[in-house]
PDBML (XML) file of the C-alpha atoms, coordinates in Angstrom:
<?xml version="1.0" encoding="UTF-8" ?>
<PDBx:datablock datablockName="MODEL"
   xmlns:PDBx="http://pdbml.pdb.org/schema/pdbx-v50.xsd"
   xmlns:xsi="http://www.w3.org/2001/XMLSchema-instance"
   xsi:schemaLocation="http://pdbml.pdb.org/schema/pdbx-v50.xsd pdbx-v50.xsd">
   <PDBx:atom_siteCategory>
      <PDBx:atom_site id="1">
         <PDBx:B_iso_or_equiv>0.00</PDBx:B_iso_or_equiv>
         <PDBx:Cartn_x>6.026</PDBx:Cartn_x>
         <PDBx:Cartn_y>1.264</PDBx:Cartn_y>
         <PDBx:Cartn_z>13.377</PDBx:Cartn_z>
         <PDBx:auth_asym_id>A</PDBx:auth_asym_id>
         <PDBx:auth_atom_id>CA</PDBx:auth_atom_id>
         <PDBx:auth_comp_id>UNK</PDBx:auth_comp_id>
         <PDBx:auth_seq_id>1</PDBx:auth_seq_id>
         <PDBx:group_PDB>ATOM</PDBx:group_PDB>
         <PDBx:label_alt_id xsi:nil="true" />
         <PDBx:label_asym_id>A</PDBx:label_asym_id>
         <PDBx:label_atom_id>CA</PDBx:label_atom_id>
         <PDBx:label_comp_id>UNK</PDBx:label_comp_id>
         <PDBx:label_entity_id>1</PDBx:label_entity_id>
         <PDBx:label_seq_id>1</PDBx:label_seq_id>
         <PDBx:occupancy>1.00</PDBx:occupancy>
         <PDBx:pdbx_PDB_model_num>1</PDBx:pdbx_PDB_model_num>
         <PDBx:type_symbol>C</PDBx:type_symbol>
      </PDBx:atom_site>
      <PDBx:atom_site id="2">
         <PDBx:B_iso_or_equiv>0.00</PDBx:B_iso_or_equiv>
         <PDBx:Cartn_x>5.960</PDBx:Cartn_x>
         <PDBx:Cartn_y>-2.452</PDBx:Cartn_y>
         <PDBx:Cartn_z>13.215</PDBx:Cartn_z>
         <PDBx:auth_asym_id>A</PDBx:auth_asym_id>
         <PDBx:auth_atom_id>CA</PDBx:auth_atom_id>
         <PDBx:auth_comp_id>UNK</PDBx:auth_comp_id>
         <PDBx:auth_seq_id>2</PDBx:auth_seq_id>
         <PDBx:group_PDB>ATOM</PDBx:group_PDB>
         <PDBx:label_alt_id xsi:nil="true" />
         <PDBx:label_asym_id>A</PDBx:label_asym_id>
         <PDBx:label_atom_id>CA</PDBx:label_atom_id>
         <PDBx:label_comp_id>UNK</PDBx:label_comp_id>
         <PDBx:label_entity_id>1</PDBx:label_entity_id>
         <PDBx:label_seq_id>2</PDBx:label_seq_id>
         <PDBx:occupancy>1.00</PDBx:occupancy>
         <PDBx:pdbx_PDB_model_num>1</PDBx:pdbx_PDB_model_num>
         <PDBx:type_symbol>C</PDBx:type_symbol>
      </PDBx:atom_site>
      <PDBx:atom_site id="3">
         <PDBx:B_iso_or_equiv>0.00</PDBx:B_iso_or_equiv>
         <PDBx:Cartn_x>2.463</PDBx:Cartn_x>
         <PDBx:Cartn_y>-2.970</PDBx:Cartn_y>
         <PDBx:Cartn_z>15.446</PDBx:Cartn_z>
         <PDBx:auth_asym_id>A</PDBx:auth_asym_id>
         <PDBx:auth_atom_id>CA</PDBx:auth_atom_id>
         <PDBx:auth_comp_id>UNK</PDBx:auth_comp_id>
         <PDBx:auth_seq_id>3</PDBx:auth_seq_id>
         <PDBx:group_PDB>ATOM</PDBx:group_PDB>
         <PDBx:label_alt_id xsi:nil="true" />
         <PDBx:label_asym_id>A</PDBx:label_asym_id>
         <PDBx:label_atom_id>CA</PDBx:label_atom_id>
         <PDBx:label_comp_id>UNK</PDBx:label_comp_id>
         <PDBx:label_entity_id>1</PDBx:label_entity_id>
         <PDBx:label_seq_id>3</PDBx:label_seq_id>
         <PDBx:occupancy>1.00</PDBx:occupancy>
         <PDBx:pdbx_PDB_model_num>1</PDBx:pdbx_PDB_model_num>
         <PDBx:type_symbol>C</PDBx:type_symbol>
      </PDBx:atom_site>
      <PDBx:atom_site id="4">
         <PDBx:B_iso_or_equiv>0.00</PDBx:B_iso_or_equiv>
         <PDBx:Cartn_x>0.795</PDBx:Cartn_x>
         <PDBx:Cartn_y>0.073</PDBx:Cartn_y>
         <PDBx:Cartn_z>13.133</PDBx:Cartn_z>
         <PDBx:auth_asym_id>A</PDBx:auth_asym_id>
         <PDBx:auth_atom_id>CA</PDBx:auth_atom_id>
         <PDBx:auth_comp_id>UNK</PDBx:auth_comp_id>
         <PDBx:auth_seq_id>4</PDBx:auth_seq_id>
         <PDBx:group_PDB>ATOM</PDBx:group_PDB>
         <PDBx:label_alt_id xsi:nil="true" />
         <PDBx:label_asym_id>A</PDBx:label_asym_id>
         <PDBx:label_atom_id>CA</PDBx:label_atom_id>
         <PDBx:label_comp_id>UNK</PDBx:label_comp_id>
         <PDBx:label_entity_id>1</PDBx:label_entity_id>
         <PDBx:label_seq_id>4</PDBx:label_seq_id>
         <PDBx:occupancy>1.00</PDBx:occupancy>
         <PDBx:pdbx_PDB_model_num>1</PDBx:pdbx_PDB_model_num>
         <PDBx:type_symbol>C</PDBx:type_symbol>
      </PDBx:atom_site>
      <PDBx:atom_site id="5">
         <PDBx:B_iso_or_equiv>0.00</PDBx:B_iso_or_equiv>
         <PDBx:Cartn_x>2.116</PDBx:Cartn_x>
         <PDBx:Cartn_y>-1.599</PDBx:Cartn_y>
         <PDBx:Cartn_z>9.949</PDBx:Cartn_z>
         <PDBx:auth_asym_id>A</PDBx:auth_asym_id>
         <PDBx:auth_atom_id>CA</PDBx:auth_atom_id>
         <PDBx:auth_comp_id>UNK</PDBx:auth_comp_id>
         <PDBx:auth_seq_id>5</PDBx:auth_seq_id>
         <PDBx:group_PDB>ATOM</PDBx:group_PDB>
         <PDBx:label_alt_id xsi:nil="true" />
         <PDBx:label_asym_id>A</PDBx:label_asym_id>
         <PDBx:label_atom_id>CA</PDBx:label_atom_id>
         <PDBx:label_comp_id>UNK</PDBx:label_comp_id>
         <PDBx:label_entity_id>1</PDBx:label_entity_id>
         <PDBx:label_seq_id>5</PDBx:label_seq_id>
         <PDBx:occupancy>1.00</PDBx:occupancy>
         <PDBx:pdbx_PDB_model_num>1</PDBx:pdbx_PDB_model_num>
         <PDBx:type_symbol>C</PDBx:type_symbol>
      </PDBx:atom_site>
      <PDBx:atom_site id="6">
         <PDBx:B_iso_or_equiv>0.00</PDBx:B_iso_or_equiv>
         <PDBx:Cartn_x>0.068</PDBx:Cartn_x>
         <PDBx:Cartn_y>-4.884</PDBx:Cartn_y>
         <PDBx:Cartn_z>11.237</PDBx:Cartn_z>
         <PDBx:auth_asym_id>A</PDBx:auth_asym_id>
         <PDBx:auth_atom_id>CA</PDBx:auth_atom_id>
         <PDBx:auth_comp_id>UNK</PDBx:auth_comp_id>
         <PDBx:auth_seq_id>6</PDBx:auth_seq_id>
         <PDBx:group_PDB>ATOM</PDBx:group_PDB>
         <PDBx:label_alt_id xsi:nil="true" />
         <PDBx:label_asym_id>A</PDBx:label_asym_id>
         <PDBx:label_atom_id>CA</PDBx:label_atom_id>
         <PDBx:label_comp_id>UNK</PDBx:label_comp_id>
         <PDBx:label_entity_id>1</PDBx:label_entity_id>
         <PDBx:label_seq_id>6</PDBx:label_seq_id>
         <PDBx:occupancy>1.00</PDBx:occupancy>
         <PDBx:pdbx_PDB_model_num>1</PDBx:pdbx_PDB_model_num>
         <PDBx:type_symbol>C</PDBx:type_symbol>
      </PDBx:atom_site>
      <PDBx:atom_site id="7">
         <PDBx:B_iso_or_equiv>0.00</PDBx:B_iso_or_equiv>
         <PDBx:Cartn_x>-2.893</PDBx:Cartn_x>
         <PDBx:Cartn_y>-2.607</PDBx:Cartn_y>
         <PDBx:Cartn_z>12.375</PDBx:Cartn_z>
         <PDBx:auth_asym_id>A</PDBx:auth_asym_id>
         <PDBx:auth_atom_id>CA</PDBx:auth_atom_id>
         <PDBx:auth_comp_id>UNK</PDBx:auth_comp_id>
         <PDBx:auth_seq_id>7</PDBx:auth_seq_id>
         <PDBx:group_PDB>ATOM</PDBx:group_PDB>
         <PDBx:label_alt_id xsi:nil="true" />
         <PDBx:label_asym_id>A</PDBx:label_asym_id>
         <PDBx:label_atom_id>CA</PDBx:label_atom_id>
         <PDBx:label_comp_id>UNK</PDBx:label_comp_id>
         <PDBx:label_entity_id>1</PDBx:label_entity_id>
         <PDBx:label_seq_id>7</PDBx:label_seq_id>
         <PDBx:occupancy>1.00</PDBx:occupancy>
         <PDBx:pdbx_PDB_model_num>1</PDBx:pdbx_PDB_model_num>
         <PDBx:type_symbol>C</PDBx:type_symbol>
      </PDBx:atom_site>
      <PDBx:atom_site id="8">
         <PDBx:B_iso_or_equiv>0.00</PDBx:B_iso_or_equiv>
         <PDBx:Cartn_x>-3.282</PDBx:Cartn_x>
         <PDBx:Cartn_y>-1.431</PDBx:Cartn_y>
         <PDBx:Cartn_z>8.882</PDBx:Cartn_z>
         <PDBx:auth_asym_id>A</PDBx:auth_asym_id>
         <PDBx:auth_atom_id>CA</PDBx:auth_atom_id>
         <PDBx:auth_comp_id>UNK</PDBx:auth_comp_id>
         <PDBx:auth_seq_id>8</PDBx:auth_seq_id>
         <PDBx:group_PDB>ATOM</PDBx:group_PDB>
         <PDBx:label_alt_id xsi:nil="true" />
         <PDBx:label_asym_id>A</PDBx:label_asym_id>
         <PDBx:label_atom_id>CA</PDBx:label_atom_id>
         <PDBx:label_comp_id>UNK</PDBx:label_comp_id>
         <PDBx:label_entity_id>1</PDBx:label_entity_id>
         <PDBx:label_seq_id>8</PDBx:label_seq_id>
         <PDBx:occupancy>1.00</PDBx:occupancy>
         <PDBx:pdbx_PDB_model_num>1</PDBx:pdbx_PDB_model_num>
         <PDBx:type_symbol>C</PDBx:type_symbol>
      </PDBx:atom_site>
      <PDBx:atom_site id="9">
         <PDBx:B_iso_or_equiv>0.00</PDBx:B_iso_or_equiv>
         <PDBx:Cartn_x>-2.602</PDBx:Cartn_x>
         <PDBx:Cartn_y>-4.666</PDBx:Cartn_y>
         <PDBx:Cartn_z>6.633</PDBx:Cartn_z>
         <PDBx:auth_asym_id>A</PDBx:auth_asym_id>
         <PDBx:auth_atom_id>CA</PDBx:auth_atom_id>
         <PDBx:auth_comp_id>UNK</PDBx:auth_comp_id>
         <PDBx:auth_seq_id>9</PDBx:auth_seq_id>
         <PDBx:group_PDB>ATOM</PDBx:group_PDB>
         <PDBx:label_alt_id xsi:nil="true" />
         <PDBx:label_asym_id>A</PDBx:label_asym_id>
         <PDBx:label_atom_id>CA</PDBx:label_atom_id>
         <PDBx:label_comp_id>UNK</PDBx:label_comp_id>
         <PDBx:label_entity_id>1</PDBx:label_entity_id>
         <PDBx:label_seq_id>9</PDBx:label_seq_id>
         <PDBx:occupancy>1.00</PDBx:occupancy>
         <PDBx:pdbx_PDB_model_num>1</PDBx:pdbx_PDB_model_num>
         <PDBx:type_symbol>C</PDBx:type_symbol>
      </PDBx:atom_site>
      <PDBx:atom_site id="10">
         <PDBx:B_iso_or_equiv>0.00</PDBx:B_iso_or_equiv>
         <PDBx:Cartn_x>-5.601</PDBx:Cartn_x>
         <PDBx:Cartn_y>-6.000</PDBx:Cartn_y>
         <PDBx:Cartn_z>9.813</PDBx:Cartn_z>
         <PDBx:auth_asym_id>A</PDBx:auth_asym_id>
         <PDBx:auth_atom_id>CA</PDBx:auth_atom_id>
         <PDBx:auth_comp_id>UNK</PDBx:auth_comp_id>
         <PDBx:auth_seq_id>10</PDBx:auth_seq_id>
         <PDBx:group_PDB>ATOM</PDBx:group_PDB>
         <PDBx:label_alt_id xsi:nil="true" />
         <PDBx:label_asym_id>A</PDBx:label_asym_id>
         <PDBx:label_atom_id>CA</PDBx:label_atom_id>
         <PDBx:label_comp_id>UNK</PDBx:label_comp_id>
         <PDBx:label_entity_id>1</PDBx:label_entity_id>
         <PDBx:label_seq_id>10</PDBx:label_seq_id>
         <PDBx:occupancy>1.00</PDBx:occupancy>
         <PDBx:pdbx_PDB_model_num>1</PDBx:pdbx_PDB_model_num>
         <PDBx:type_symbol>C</PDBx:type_symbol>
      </PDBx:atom_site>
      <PDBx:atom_site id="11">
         <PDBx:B_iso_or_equiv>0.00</PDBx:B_iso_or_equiv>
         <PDBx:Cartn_x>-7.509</PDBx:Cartn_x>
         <PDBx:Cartn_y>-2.618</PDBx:Cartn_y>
         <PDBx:Cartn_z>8.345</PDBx:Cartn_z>
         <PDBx:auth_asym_id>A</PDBx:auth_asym_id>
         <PDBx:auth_atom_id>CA</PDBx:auth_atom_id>
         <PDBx:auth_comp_id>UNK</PDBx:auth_comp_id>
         <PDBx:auth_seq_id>11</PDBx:auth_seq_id>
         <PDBx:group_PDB>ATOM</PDBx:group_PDB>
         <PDBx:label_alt_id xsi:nil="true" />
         <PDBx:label_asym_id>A</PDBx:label_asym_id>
         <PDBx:label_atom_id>CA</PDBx:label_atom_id>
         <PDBx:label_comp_id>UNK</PDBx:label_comp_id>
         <PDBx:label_entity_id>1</PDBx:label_entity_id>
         <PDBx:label_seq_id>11</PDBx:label_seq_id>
         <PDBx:occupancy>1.00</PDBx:occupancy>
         <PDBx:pdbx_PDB_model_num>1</PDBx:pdbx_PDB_model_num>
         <PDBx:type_symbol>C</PDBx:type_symbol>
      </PDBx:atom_site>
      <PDBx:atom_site id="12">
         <PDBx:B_iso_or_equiv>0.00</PDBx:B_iso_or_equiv>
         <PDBx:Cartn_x>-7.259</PDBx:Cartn_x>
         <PDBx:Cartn_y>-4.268</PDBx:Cartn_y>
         <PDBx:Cartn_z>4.884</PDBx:Cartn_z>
         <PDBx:auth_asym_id>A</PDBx:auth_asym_id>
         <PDBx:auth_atom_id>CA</PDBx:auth_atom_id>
         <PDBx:auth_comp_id>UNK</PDBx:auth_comp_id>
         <PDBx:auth_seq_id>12</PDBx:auth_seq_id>
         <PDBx:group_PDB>ATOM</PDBx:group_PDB>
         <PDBx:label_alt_id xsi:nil="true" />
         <PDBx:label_asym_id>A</PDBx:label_asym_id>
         <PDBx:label_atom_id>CA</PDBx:label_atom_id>
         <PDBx:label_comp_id>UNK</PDBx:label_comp_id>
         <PDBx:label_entity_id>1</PDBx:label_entity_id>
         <PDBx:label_seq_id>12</PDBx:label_seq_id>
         <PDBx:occupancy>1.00</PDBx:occupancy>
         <PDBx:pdbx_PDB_model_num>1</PDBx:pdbx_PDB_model_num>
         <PDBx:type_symbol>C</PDBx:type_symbol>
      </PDBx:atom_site>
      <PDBx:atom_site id="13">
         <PDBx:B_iso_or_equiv>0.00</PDBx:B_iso_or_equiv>
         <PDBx:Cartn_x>-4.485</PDBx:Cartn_x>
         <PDBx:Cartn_y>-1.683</PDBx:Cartn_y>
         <PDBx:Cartn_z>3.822</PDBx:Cartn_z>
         <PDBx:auth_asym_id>A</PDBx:auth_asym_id>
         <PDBx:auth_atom_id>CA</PDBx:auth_atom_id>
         <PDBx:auth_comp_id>UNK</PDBx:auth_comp_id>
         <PDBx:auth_seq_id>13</PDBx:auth_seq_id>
         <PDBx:group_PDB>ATOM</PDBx:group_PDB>
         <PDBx:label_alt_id xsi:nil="true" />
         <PDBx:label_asym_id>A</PDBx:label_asym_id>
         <PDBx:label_atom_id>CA</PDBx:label_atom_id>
         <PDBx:label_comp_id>UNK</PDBx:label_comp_id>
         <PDBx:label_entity_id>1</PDBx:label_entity_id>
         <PDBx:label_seq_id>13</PDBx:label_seq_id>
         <PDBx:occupancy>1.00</PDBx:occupancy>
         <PDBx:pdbx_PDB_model_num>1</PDBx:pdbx_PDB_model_num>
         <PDBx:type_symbol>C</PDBx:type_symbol>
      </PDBx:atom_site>
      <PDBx:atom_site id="14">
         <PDBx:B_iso_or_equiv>0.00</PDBx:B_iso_or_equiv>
         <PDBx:Cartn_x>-1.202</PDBx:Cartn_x>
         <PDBx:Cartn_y>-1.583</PDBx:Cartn_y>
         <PDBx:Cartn_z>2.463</PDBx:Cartn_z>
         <PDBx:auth_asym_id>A</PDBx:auth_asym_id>
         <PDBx:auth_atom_id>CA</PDBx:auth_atom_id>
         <PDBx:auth_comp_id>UNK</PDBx:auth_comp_id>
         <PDBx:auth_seq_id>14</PDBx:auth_seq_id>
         <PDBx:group_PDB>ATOM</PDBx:group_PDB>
         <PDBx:label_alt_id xsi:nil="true" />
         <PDBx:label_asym_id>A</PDBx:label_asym_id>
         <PDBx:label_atom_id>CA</PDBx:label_atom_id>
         <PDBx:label_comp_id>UNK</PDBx:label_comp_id>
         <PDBx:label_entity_id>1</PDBx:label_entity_id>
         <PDBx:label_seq_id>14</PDBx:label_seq_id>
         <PDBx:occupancy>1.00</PDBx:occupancy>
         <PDBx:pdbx_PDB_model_num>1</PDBx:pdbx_PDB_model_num>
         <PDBx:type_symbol>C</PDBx:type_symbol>
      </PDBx:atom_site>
      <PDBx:atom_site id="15">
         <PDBx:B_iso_or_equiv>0.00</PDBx:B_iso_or_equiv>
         <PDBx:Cartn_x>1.493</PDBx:Cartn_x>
         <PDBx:Cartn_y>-0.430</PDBx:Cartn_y>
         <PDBx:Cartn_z>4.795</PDBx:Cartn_z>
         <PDBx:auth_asym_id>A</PDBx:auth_asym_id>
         <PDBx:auth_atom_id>CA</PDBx:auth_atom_id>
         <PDBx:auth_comp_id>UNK</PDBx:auth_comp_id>
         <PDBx:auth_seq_id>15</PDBx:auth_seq_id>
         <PDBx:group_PDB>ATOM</PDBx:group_PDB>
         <PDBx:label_alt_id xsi:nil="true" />
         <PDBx:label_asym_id>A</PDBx:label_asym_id>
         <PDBx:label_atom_id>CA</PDBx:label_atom_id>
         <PDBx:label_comp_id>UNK</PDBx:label_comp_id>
         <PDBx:label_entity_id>1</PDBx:label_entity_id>
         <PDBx:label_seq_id>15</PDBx:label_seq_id>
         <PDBx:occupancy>1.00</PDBx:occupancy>
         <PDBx:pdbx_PDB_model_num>1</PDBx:pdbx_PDB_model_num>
         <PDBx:type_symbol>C</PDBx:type_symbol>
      </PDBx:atom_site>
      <PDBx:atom_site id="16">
         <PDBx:B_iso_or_equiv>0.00</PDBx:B_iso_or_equiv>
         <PDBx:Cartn_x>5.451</PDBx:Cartn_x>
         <PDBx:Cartn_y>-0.874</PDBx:Cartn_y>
         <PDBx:Cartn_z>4.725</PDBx:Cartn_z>
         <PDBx:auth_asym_id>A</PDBx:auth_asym_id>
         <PDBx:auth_atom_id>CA</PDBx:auth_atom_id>
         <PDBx:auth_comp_id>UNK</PDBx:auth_comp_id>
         <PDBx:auth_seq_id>16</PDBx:auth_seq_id>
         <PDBx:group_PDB>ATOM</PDBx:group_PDB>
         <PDBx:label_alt_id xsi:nil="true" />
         <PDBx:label_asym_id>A</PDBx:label_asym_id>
         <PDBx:label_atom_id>CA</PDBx:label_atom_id>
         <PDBx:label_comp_id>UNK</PDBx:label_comp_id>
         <PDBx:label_entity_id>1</PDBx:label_entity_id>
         <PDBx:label_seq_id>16</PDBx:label_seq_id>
         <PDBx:occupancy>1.00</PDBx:occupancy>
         <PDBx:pdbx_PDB_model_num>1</PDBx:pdbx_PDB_model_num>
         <PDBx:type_symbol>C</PDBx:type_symbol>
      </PDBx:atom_site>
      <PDBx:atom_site id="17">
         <PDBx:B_iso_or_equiv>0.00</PDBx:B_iso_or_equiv>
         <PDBx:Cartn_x>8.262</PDBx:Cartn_x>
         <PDBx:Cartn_y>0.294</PDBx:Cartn_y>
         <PDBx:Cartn_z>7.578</PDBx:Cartn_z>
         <PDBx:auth_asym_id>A</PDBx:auth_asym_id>
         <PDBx:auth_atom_id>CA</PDBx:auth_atom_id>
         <PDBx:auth_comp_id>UNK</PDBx:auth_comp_id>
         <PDBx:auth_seq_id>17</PDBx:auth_seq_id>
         <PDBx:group_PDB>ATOM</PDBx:group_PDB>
         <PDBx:label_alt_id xsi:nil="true" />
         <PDBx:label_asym_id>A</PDBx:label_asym_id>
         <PDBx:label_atom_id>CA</PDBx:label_atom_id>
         <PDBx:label_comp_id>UNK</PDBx:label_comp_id>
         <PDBx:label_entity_id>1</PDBx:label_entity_id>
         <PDBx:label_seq_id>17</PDBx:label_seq_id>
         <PDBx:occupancy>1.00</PDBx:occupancy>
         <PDBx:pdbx_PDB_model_num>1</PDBx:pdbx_PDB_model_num>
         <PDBx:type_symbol>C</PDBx:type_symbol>
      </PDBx:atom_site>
      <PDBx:atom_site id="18">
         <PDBx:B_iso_or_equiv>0.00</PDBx:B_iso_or_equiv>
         <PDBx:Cartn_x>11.274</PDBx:Cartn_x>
         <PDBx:Cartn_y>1.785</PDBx:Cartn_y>
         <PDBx:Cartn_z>6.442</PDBx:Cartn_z>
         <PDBx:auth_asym_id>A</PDBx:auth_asym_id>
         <PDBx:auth_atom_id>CA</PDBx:auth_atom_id>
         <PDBx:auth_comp_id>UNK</PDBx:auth_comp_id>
         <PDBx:auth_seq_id>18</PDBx:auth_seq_id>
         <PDBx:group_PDB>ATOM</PDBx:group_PDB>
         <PDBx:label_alt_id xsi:nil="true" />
         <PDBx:label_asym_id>A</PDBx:label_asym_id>
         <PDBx:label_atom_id>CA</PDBx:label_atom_id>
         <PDBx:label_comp_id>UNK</PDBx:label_comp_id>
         <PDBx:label_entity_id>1</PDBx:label_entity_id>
         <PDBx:label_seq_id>18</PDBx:label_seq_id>
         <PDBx:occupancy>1.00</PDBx:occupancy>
         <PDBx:pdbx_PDB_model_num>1</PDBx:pdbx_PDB_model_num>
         <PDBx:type_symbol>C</PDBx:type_symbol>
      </PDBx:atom_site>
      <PDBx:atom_site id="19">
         <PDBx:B_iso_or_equiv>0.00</PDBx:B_iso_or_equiv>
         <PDBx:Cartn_x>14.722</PDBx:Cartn_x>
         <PDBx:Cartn_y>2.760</PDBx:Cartn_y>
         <PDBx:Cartn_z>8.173</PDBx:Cartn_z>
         <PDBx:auth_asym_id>A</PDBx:auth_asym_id>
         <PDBx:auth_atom_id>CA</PDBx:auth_atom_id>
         <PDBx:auth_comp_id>UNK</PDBx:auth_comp_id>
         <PDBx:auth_seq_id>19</PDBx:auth_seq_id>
         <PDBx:group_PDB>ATOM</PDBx:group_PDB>
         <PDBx:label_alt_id xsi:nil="true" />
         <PDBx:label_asym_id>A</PDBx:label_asym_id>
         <PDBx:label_atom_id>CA</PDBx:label_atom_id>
         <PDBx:label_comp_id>UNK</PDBx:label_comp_id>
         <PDBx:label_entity_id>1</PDBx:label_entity_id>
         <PDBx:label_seq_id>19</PDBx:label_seq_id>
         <PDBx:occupancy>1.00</PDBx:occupancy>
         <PDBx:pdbx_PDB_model_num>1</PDBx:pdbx_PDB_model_num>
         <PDBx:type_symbol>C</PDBx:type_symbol>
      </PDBx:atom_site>
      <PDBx:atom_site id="20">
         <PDBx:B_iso_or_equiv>0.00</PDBx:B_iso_or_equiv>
         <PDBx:Cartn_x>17.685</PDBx:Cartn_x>
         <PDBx:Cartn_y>3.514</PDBx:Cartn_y>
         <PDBx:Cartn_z>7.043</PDBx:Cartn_z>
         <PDBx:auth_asym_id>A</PDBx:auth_asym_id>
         <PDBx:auth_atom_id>CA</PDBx:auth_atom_id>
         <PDBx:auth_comp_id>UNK</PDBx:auth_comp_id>
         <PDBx:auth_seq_id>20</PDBx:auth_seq_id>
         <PDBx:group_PDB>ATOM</PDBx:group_PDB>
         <PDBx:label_alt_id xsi:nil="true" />
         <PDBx:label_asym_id>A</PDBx:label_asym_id>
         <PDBx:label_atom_id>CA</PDBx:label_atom_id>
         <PDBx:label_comp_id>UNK</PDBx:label_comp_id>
         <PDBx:label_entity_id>1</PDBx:label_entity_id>
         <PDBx:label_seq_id>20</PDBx:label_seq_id>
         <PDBx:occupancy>1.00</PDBx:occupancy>
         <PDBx:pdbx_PDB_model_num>1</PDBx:pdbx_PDB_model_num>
         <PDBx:type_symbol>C</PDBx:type_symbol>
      </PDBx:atom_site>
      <PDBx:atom_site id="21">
         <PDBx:B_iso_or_equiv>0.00</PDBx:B_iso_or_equiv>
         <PDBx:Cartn_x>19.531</PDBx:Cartn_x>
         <PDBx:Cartn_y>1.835</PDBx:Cartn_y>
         <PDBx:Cartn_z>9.514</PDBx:Cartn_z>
         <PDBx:auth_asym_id>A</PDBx:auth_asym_id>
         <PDBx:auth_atom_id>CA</PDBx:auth_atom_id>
         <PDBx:auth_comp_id>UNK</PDBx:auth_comp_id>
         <PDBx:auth_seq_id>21</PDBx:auth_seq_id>
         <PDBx:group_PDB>ATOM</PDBx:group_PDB>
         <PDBx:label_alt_id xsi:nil="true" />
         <PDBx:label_asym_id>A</PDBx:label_asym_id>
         <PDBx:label_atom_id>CA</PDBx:label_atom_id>
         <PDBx:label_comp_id>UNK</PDBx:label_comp_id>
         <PDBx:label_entity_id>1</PDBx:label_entity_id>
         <PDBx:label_seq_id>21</PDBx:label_seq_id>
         <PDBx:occupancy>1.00</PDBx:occupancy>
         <PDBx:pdbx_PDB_model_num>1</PDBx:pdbx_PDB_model_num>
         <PDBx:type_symbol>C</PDBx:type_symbol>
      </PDBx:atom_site>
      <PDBx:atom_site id="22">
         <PDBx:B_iso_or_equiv>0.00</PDBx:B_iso_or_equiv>
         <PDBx:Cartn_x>19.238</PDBx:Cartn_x>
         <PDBx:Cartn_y>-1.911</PDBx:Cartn_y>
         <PDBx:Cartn_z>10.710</PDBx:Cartn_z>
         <PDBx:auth_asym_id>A</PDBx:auth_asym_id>
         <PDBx:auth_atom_id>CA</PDBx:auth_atom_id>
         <PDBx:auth_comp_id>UNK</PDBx:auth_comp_id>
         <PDBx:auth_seq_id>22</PDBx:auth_seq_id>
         <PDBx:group_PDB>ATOM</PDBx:group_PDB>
         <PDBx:label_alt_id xsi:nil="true" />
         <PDBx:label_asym_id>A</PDBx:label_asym_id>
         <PDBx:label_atom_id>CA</PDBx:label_atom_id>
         <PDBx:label_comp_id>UNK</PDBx:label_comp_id>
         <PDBx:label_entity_id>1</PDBx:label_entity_id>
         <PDBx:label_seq_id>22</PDBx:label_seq_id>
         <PDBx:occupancy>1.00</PDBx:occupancy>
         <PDBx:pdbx_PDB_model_num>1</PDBx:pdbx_PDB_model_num>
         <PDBx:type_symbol>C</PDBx:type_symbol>
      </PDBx:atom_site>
      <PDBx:atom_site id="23">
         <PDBx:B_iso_or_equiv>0.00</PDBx:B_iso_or_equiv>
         <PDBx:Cartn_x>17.530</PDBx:Cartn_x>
         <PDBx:Cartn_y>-3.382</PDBx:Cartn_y>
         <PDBx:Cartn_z>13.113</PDBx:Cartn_z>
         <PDBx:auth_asym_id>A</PDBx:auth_asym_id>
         <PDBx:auth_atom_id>CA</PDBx:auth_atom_id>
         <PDBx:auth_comp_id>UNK</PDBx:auth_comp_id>
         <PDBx:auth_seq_id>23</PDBx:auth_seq_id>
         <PDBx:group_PDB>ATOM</PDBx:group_PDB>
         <PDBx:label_alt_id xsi:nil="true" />
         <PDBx:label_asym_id>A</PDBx:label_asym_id>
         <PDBx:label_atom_id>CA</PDBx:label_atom_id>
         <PDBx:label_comp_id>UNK</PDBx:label_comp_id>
         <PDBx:label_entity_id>1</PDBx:label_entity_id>
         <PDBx:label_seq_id>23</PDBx:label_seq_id>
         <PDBx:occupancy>1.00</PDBx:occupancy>
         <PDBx:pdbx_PDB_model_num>1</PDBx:pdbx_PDB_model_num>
         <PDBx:type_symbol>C</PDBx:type_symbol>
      </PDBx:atom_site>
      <PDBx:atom_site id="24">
         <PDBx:B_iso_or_equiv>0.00</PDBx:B_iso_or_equiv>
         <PDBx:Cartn_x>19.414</PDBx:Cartn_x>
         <PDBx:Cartn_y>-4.066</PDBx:Cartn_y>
         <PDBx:Cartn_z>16.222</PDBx:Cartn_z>
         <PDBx:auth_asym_id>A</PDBx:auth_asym_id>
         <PDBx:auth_atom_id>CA</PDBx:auth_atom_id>
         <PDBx:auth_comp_id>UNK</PDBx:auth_comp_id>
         <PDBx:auth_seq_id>24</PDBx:auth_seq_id>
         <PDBx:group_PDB>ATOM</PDBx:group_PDB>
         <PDBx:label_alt_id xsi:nil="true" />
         <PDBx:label_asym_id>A</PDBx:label_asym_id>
         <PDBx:label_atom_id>CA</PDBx:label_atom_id>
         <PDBx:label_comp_id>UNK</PDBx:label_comp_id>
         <PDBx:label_entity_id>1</PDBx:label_entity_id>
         <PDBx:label_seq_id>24</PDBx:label_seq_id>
         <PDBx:occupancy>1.00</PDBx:occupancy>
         <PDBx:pdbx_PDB_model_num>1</PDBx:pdbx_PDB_model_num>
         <PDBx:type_symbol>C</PDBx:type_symbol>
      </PDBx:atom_site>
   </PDBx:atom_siteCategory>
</PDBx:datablock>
């Protein structure tokens, strides 16, 4: 999730990651 979320702000795009849990 996290290295496609930076592909696609790279890509000029708005992207966000969500979980419901937290990260470990």
């Amino acid at each position: 999730c996290l290295a496609l979320r930076l592909a696609l702000i790279q890509l000029g795009k708005k992207a966000i990651v969500a979980c419901v849990d937290p990260v470990p």
